[in-house]
Protein backbone atom coordinates (compact mmCIF):
# COMPACT_ATOMS: atom_id res chain seq x y z
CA UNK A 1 0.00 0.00 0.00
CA UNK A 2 1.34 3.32 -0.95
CA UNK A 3 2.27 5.94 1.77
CA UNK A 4 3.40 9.36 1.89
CA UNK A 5 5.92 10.73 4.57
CA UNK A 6 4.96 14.59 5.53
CA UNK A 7 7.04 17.10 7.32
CA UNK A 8 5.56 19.20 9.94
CA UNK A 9 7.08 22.15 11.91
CA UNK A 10 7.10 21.40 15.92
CA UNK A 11 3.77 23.88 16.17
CA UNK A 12 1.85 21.98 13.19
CA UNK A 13 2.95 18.54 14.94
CA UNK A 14 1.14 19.66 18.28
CA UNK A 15 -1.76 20.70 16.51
CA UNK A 16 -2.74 18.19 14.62
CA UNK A 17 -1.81 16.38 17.56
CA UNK A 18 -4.12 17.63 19.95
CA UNK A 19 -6.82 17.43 17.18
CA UNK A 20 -6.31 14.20 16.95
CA UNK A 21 -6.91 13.49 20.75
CA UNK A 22 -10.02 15.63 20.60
CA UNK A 23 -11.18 13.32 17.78
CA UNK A 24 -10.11 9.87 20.02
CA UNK A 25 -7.68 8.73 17.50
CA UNK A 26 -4.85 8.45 16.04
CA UNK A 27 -2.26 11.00 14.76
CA UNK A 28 -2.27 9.09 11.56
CA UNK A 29 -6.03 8.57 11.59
CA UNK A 30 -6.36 11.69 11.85
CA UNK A 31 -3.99 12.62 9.27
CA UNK A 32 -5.48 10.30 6.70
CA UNK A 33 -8.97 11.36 7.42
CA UNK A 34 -8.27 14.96 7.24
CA UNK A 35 -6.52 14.57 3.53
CA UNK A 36 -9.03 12.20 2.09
CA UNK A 37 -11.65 15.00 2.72
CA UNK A 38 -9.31 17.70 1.57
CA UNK A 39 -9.24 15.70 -1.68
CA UNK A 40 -12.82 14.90 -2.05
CA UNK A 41 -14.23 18.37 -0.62
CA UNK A 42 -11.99 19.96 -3.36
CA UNK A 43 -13.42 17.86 -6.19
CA UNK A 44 -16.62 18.16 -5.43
CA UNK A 45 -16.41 21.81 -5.47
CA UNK A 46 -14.73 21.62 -9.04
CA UNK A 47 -17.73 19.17 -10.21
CA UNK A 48 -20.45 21.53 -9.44
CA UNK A 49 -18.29 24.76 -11.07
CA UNK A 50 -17.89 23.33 -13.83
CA UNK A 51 -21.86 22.20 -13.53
CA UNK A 52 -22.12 26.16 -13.30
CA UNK A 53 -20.37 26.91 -16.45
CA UNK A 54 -21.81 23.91 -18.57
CA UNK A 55 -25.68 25.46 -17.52
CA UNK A 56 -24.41 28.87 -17.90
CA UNK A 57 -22.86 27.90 -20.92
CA UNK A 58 -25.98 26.18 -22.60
CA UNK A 59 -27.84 29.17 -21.58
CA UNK A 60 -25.43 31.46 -23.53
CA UNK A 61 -25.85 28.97 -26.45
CA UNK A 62 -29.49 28.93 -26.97
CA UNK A 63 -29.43 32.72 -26.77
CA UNK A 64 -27.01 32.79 -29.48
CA UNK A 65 -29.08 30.08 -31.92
């Protein structure tokens, strides 16, 4: 399985630490969980934009016809 080693300063360490304990899990848990949403918030924010543009888009289009 694929991993990925990330460097934190001393100050990002404790915070995502403590986060972490808030949440009742691990650091790497945490970690994980926290760029797998990252990832998946920021896509589907670029599928419904480009939604946006492809209605906007057909609007402008029929207009035009």
């Amino acid at each position: 399985m694929p991993s990925l080693n990330i460097t934190f300063t001393d100050e990002e360490q404790t915070l995502l630490r403590d986060a972490a304990d808030k949440e009742g899990v691990s650091l790497k848990t945490f970690a994980h969980h926290a760029v797998v949403e990252a990832a998946s918030s920021r896509k589907k924010m670029r599928d419904q934009l480009l939604a946006d543009i492809f209605a906007k888009s057909a609007e402008l289009n029929e207009r035009l016809a």
